[in-house]
N, C-alpha and C. Protein backbone atom coordinates (compact mmCIF):
# COMPACT_ATOMS: atom_id res chain seq x y z
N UNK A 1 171.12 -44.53 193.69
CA UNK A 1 171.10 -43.71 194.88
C UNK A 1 170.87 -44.60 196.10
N UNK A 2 171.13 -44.18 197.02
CA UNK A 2 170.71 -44.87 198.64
C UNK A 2 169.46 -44.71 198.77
N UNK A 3 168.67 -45.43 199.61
CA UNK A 3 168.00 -45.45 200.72
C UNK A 3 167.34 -43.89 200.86
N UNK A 4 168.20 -43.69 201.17
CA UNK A 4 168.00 -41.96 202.04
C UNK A 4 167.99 -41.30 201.37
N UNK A 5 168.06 -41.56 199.87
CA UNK A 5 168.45 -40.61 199.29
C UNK A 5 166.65 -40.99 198.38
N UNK A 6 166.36 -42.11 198.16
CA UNK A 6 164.91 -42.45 197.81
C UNK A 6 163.91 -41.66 198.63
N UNK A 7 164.53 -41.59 199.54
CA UNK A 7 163.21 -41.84 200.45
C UNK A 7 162.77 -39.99 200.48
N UNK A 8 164.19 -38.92 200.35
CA UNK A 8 164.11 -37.74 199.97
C UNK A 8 162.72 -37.57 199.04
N UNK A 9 163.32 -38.38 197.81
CA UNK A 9 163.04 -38.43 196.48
C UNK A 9 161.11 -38.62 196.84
N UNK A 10 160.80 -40.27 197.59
CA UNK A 10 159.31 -40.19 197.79
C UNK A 10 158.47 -38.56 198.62
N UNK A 11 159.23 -38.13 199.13
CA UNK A 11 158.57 -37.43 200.06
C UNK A 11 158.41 -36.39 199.47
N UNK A 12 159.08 -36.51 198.07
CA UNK A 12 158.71 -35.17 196.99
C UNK A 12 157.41 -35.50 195.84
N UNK A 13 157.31 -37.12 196.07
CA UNK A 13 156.03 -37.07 195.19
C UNK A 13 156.71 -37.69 194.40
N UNK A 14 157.50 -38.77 194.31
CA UNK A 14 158.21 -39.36 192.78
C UNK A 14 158.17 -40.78 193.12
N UNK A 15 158.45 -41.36 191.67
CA UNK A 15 158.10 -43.26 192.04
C UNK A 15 159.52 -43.71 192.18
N UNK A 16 159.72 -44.22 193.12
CA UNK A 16 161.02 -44.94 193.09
C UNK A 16 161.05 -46.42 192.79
N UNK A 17 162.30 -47.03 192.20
CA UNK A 17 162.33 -48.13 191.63
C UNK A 17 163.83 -48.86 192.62
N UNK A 18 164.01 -50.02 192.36
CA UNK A 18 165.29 -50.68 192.52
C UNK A 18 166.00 -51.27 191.42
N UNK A 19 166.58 -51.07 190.97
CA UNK A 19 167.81 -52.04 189.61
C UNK A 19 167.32 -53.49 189.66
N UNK A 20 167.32 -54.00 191.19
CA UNK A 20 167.77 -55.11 191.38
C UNK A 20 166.52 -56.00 191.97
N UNK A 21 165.33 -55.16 191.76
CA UNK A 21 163.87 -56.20 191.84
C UNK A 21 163.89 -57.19 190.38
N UNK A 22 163.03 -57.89 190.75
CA UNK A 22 163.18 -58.87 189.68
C UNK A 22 161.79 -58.74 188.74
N UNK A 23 160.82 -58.40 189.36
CA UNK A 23 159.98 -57.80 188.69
C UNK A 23 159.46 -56.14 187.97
N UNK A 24 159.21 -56.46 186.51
CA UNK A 24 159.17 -55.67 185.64
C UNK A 24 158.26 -54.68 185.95
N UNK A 25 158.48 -53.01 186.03
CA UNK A 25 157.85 -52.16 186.28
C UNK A 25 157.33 -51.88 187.73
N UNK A 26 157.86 -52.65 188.35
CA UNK A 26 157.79 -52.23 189.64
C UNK A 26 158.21 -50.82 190.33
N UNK A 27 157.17 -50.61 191.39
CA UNK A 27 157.48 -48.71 192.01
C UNK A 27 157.15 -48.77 193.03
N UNK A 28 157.99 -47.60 194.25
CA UNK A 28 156.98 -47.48 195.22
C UNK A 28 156.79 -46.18 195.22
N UNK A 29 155.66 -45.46 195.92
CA UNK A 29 155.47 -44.40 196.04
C UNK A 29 154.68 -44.04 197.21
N UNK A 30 155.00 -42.47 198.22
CA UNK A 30 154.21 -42.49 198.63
C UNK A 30 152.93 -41.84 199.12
N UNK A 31 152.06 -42.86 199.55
CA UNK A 31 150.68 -42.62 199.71
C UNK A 31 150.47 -41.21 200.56
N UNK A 32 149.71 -40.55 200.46
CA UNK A 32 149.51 -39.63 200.98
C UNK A 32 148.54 -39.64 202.26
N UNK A 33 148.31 -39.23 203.12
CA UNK A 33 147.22 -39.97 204.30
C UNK A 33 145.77 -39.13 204.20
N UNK A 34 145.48 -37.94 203.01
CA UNK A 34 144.22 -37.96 202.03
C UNK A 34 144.13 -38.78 201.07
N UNK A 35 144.64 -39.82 201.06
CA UNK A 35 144.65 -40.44 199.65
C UNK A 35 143.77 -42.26 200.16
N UNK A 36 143.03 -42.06 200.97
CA UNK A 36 142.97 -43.78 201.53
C UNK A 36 141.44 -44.33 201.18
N UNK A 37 140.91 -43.06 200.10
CA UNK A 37 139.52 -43.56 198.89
C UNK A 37 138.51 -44.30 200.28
N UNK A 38 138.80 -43.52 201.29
CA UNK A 38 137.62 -43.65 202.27
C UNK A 38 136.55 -42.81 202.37
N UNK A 39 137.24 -41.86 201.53
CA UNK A 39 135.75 -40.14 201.91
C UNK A 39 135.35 -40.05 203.24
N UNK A 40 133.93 -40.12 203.56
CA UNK A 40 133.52 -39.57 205.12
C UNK A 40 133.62 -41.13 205.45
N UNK A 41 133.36 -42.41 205.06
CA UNK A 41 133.51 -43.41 205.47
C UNK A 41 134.63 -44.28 205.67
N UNK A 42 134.55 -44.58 207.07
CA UNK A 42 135.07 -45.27 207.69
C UNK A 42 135.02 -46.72 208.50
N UNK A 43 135.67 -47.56 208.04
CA UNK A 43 135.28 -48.73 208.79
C UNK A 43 134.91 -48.72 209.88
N UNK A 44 135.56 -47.91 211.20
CA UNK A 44 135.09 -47.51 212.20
C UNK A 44 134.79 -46.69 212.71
N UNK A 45 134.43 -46.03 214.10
CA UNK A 45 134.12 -44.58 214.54
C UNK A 45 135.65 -44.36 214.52
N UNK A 46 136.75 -43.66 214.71
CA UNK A 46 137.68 -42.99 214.18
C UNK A 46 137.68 -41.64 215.47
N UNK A 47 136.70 -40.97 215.53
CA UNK A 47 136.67 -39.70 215.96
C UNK A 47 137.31 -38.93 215.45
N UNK A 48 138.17 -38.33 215.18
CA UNK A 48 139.10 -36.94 214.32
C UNK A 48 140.04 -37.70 213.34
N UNK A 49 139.51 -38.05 212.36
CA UNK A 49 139.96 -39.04 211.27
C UNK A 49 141.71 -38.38 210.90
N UNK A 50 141.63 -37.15 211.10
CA UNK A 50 142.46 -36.43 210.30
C UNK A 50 143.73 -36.47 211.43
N UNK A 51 144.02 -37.08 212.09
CA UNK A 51 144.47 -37.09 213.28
C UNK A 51 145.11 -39.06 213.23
N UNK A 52 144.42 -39.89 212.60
CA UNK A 52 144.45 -41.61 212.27
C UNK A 52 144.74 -41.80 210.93
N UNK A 53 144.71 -40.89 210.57
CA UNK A 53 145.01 -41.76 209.02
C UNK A 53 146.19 -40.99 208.36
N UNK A 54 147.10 -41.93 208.25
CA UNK A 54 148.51 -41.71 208.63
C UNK A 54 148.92 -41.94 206.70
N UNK A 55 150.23 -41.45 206.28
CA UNK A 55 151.04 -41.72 205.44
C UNK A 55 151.51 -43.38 204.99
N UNK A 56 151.20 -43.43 203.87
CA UNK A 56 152.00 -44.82 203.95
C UNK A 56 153.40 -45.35 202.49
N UNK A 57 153.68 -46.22 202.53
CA UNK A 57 154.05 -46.32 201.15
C UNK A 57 153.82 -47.93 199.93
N UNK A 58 152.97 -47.34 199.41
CA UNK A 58 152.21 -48.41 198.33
C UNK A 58 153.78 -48.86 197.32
N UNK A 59 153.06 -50.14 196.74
CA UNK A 59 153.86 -50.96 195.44
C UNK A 59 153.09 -51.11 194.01
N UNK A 60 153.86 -50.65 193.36
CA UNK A 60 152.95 -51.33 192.00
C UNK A 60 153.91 -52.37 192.10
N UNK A 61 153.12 -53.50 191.55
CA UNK A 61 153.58 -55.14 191.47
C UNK A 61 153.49 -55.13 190.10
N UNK A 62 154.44 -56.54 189.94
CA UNK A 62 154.67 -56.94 188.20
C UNK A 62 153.47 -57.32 187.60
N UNK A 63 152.25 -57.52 188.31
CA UNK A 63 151.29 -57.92 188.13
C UNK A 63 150.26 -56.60 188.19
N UNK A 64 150.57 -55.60 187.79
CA UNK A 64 149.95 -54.74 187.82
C UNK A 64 148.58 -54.53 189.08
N UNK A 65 149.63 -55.06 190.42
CA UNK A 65 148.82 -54.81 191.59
C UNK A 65 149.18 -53.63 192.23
N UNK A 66 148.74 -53.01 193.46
CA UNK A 66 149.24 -51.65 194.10
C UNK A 66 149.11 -52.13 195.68
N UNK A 67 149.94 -52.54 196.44
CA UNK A 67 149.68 -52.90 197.77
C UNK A 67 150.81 -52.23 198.41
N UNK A 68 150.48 -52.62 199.93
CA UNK A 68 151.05 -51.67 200.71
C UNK A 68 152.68 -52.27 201.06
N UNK A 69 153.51 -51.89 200.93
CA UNK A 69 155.23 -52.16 200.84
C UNK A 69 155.98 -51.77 202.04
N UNK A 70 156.84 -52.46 202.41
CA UNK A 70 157.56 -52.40 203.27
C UNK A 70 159.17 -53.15 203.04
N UNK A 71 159.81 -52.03 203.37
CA UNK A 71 161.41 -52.44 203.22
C UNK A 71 161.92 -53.78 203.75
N UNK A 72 162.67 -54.15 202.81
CA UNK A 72 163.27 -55.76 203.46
C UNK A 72 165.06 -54.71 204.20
N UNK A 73 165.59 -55.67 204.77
CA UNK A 73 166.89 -55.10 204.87
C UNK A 73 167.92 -55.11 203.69
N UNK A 74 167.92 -55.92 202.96
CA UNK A 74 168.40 -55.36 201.92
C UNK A 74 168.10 -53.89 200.76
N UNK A 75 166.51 -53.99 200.83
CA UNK A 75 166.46 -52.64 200.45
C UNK A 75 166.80 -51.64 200.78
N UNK A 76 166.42 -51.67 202.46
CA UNK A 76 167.44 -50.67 203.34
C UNK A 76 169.07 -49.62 202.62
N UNK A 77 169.73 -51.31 202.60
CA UNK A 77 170.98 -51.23 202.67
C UNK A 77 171.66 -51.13 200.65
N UNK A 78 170.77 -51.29 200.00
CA UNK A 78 171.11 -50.92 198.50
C UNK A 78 171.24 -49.51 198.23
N UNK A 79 172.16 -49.65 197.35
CA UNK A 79 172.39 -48.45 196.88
C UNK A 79 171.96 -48.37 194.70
N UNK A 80 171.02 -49.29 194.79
CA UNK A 80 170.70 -49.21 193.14
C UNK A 80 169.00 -48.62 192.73
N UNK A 81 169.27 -47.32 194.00
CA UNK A 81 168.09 -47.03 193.76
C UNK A 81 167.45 -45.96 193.10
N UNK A 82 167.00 -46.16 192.37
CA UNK A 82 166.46 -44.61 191.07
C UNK A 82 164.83 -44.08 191.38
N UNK A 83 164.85 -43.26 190.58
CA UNK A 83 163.46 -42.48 190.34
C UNK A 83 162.56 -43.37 188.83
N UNK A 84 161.72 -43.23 189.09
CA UNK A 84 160.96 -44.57 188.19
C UNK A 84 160.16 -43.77 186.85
């Protein structure tokens, strides 16, 4: 699938993958902006938290890490993209 057509797919709550990463078991998915395992704490004063803490979209890594992901232009522009 495309791009656009993933990105449908995250915004429903599903892991998306690429064919063409090179690492095994890799996903992204995304984060929800209740989901940032801060509770009432916050690094800083914030004032209306619910208002700053925004959506994002995490990676599981081949290394069984989870960090925060961001499209290269080729990902953009692939079309080998599935549901994970």
């Amino acid at each position: 699938m495309t791009f656009s057509d993933a990105l449908e797919n995250l915004k429903q709550g599903k892991r998306i993958a690429r064919s063409g990463w090179n690492g095994k078991g890799m996903w992204i998915v995304l984060v929800p902006d209740d989901s940032y395992g801060l509770g009432s704490k916050v690094p800083f004063d914030w004032g209306d938290k619910e208002n700053h803490l925004k959506q994002w979209i995490g990676m599981k890594t081949a290394d069984n890490g989870f960090v925060p992901w961001l499209a290269s232009q080729t990902d953009v522009l692939a079309d080998d993209w599935d549901i994970a």
